[in-house]
Structure formats: structure tokens, C-alpha cells
Protein backbone atom coordinates (compact mmCIF):
# COMPACT_ATOMS: atom_id res chain seq x y z
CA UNK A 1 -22.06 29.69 -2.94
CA UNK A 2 -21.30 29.66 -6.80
CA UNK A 3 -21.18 26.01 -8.69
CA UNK A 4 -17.89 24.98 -8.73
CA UNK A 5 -15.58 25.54 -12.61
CA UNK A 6 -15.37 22.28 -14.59
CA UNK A 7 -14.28 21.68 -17.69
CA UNK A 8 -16.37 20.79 -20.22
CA UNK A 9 -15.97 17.16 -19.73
CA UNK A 10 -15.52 17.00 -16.35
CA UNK A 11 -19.16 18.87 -15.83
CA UNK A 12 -20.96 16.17 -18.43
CA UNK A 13 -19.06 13.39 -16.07
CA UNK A 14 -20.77 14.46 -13.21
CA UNK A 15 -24.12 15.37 -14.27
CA UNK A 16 -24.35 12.07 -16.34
CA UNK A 17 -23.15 9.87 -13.63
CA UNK A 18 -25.82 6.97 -12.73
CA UNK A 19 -26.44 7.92 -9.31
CA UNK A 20 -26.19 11.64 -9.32
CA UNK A 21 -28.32 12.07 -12.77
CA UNK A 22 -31.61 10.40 -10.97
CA UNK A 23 -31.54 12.87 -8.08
CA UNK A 24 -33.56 15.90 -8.42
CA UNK A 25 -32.54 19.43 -10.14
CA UNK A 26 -32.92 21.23 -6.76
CA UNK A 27 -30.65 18.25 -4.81
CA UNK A 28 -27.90 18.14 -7.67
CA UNK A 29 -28.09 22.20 -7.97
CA UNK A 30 -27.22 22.43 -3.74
CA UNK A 31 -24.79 19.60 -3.83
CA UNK A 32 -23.03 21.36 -6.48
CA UNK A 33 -23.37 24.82 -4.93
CA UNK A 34 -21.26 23.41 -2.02
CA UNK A 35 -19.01 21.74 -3.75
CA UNK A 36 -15.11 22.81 -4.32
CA UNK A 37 -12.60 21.63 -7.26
CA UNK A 38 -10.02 19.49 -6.00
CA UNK A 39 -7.35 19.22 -8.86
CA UNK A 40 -4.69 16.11 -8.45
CA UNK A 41 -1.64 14.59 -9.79
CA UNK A 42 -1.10 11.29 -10.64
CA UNK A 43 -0.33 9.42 -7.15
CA UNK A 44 -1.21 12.11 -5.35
CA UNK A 45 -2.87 10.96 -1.77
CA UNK A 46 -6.24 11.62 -0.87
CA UNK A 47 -7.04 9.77 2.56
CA UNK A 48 -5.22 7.42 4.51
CA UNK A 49 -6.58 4.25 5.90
CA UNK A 50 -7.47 5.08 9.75
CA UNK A 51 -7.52 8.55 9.13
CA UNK A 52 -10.29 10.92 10.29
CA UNK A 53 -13.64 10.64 7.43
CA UNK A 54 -14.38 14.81 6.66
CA UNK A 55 -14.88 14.53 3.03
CA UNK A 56 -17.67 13.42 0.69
CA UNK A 57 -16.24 13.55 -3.20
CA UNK A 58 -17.19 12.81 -6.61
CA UNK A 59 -14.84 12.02 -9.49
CA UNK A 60 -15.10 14.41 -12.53
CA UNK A 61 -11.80 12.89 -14.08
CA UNK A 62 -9.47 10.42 -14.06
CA UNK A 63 -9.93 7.63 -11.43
CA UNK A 64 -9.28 7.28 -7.33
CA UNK A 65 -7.58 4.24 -6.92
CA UNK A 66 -8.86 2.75 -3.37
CA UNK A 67 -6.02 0.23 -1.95
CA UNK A 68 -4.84 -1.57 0.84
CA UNK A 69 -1.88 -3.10 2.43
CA UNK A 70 -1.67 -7.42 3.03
CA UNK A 71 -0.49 -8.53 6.05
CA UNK A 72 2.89 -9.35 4.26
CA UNK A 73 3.17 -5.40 3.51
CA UNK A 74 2.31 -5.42 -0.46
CA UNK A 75 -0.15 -2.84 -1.39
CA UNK A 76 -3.42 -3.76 -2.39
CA UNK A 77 -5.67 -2.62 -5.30
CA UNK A 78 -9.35 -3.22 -4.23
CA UNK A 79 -11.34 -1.03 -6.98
CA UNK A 80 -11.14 2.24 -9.23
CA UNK A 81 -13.57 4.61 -8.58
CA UNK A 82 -14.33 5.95 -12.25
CA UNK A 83 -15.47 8.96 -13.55
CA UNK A 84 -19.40 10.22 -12.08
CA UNK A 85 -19.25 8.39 -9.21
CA UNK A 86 -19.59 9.76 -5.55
CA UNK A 87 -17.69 7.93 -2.60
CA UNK A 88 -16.75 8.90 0.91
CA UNK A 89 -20.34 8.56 2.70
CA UNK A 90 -20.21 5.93 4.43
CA UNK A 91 -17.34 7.02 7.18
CA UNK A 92 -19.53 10.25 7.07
CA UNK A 93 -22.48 8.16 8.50
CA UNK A 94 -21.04 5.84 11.11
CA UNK A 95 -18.01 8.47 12.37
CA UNK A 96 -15.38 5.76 12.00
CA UNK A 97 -11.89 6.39 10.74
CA UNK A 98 -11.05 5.62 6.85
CA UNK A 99 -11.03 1.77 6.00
CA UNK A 100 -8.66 1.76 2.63
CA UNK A 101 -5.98 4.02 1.17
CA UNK A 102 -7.07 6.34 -1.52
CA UNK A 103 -5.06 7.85 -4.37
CA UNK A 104 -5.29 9.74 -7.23
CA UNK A 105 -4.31 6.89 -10.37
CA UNK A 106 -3.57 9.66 -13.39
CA UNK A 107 -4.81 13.31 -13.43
CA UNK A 108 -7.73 13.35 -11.33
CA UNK A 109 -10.17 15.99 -10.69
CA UNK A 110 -12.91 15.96 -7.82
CA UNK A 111 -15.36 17.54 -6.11
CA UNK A 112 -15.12 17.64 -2.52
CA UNK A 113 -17.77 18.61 -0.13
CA UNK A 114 -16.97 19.18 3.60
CA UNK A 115 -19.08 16.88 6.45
CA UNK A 116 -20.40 20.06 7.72
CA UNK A 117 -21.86 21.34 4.39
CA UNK A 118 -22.54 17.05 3.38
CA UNK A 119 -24.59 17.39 7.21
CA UNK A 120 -26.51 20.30 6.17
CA UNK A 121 -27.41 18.54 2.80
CA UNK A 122 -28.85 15.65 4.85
CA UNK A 123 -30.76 17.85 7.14
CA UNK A 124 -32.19 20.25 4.30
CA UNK A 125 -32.84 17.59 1.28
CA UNK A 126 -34.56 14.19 2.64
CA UNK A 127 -33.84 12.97 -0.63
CA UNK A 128 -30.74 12.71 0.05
CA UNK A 129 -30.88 9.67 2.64
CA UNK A 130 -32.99 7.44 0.11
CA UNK A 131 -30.85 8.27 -3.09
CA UNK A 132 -27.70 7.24 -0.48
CA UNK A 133 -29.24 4.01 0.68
CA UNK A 134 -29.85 3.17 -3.22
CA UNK A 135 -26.53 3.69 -3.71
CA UNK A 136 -24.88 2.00 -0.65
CA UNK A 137 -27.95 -1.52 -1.78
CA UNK A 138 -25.81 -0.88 -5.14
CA UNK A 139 -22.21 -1.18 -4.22
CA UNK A 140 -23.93 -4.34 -1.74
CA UNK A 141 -24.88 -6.39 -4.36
CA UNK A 142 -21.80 -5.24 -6.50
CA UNK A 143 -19.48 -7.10 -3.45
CA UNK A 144 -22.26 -9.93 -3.45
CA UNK A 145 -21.44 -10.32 -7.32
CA UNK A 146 -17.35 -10.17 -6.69
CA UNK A 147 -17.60 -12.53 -4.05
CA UNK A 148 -19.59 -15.21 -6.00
CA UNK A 149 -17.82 -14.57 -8.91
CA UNK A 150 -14.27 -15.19 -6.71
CA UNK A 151 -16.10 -18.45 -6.12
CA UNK A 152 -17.64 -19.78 -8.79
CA UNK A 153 -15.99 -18.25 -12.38
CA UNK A 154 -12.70 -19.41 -13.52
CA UNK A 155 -9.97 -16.60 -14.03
CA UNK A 156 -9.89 -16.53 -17.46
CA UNK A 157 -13.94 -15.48 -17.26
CA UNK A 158 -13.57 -13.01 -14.43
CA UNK A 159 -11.12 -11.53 -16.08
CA UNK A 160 -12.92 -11.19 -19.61
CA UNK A 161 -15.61 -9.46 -17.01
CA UNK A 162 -13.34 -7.06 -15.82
CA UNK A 163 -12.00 -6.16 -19.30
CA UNK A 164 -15.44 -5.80 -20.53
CA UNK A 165 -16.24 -3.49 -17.05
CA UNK A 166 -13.03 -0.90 -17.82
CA UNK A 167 -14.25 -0.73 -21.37
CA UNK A 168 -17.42 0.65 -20.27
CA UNK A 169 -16.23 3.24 -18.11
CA UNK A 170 -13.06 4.06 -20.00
CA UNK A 171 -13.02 2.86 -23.45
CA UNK A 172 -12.92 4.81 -26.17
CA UNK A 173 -14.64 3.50 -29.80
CA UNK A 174 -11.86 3.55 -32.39
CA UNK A 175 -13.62 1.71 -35.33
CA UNK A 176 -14.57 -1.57 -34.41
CA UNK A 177 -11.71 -1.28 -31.63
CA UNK A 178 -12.54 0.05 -27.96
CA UNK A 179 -9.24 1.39 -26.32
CA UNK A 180 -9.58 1.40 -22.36
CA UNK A 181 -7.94 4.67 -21.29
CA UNK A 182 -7.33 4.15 -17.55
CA UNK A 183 -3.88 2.81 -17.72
CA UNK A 184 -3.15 -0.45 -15.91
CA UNK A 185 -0.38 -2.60 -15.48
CA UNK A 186 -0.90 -6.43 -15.64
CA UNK A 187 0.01 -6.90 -11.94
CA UNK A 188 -3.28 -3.92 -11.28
CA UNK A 189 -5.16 -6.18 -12.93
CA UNK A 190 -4.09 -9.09 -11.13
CA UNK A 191 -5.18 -7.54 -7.23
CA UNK A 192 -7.92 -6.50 -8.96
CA UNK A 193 -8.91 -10.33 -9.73
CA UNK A 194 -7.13 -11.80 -6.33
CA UNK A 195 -4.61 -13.46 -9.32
CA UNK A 196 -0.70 -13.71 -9.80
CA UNK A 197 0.38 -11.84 -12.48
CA UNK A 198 1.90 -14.33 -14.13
CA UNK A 199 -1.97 -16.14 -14.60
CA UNK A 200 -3.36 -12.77 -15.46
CA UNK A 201 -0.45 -12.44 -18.48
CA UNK A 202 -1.26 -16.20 -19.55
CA UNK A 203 -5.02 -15.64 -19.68
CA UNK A 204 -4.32 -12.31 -21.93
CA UNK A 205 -2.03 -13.60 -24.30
CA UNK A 206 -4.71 -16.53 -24.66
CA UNK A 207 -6.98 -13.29 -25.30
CA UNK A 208 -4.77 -11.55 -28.06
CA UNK A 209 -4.40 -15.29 -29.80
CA UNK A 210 -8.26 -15.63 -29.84
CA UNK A 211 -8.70 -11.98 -31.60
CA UNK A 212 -10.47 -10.82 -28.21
CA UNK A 213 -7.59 -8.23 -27.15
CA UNK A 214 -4.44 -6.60 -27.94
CA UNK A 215 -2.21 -6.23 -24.85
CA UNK A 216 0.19 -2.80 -24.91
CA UNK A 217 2.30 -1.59 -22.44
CA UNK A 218 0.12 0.17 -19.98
CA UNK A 219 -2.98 -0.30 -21.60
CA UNK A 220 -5.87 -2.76 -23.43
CA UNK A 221 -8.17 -2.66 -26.81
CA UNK A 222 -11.10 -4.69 -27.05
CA UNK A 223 -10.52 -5.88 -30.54
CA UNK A 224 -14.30 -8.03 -30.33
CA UNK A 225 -16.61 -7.24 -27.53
CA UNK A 226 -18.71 -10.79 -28.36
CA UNK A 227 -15.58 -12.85 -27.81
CA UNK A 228 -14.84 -11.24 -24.28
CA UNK A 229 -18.76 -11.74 -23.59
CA UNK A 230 -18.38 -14.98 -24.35
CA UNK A 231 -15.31 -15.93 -22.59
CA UNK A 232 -16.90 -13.80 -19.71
CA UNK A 233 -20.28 -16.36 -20.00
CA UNK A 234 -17.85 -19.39 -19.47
């Protein structure tokens, strides 16, 4: 099989993705060799919640935006899977059915590997299993850290934490200014956080007044990094 056309961009995304950087040249080069481009639209759907688990992908561009729906019927933001990083493994391991809606948020490009060909991965490259139970212990203590976080941090310093989290996978140094380029609404944020919008627009304009951000329609700048730390530190 031939590696699979990126752009540019979209290759350096992948091969300098946390996870799938530390695995070996001969893993990466046969994960890659299997691999198709799968190009999508903003909104576009990817899986359905309950629906049958036959893909393994990894985001080269734009984000997957993993939701759910509340037992009143509202949909759900639970996380944004960003740029580099691999998801879809775990329904490949225990054979159940797909636990969250996922959708393309913005022009999104992955690469998707079958179950058959992610099988035959397993069974050729033992590596494989150990570089996947890292990352499962990872995204572990990442729901460990949400959860305490829910508990213990006020919303004004979860939400500096979640600012200073989009920055680093999506912002963009303009001068001293870092412009996060994965467009969000204020109500994303907010099921992001578990917070009304309404909090989630008070705590930001408290922001802006401080010098920490400057709000715009769809999107955020970090005007100083050190102020959202220190909000964050609260």
C-alpha cells in the first residue's frame, strides 16, 4: 500500500503528534501505509453514538468534535479531538457499539484505518498494544484531572485552564498575542466546562477587563498568557 497524500501541514500534524512521534519508524511507516485520506466538511458526521466501531482515525486537520445528547435532548460537547491525535481504539478493543457522537467541527482531514488492517497492525507490531495502553493511562488521568477540577476549581479558573489548553493546540503567535483558531462559540465553551453560558460570558468579560483576553465573535486571543496562568492557579 502507498502512504496516504497530505498536505504539507497535515503530514507535520501527524508525524509530530505526542503519541504517534514516540512510536517507532517501522510502526508509524505500516500505520501510515494502511492508512486512507478522509477529507470532511464542517459538520459533516463521522460516527453515531451506538453505531457499529470499524474505524481507527487520526486527525491531520481541523478538529472532531465528540458530543452527546442530555436526557432533556440538548446536544452535548464533551471534548475536541485536535490536530495529531489518534482516537477510535477503544470500541476496536472491547467490540461494543460507539459511546458519543462524532463530527467534523470546521474542515477536517483524517486518516482512517479499517479494524481489519488496525487487527493486522496489532498482530504484526507488539508495539502497538503498549504504545495504546500509554495512551488509553493518558486520556485516564486526563478524566481524573476534569473530574477533580469539576470539583475543586472555581469556574472562572477552569475556564482560564481551558483557554490556556485551546491556545496550545490551536493558537497562533501574533506578537505578544496568541489567536486560538478552532472557532468556538461561548455556549461550546460552556458544555465544555459543565457551565451556563451566561457564567461562561461573565467570567470572559471579567477576562478582557483584566487584559487576559479579547473576546470576538467566534473566536479568542490570549492577550497575556501569565494572567490566564494565574487566574488558572486560583
Amino acid at each position: 500500500m502507498n502512504t496516504p497524500v497530505l498536505t504539507i501541514g497535515e503530514r507535520s500534524n501527524i508525524d509530530c503528534g505526542s503519541w504517534f512521534s514516540k512510536l517507532s519508524q517501522a510502526l508509524r511507516q505500516a500505520i501510515l501505509s494502511r492508512a486512507v485520506v478522509r477529507r470532511l466538511q464542517d459538520g459533516a458526521m463521522l460516527s453515531a453514538r451506538g453505531g457499529p466501531a470499524d474505524e481507527w482515525c487520526g486527525v491531520a486537520k481541523g478538529a472532531v468534535r465528540v458530543s452527546s445528547v442530555s436526557l432533556s435532548g440538548k446536544q452535548v460537547t464533551l471534548t475536541y479531538v485536535e490536530p495529531g491525535t489518534w482516537f477510535g481504539d477503544i470500541s476496536l478493543f472491547d467490540g461494543l457499539p460507539r459511546t458519543h457522537d462524532a463530527n467534523a467541527h470546521g474542515e477536517t482531514t483524517l486518516l482512517v484505518i479499517r479494524k481489519a488492517d488496525f487487527r493486522e497492525l496489532l498482530a504484526q507490531h507488539t508495539e502497538l498494544y503498549e504504545a495504546l495502553l500509554r495512551l488509553n493511562c493518558r486520556r485516564l488521568r486526563l478524566l481524573f484531572d476534569v473530574v477533580e477540577d469539576l470539583n475543586t476549581r472555581p469556574l472562572a479558573s477552569r475556564l482560564a485552564k481551558q483557554i490556556l489548553l485551546l491556545a496550545r493546540s490551536y493558537g497562533t503567535p501574533q506578537g505578544e498575542e496568541i489567536r486560538i483558531g478552532l472557532q468556538l462559540a461561548q455556549e461550546d465553551l460552556a458544555q465544555l466546562l459543565g457551565a451556563s453560558r451566561q457564567r461562561v460570558n461573565q467570567e470572559l468579560k471579567g477576562f478582557e477587563r483584566d487584559g487576559a483576553v479579547r473576546i470576538e465573535p467566534t473566536r479568542l486571543v490570549v492577550l497575556s498568557r501569565p494572567k490566564l496562568l494565574a487566574i488558572a492557579d486560583r
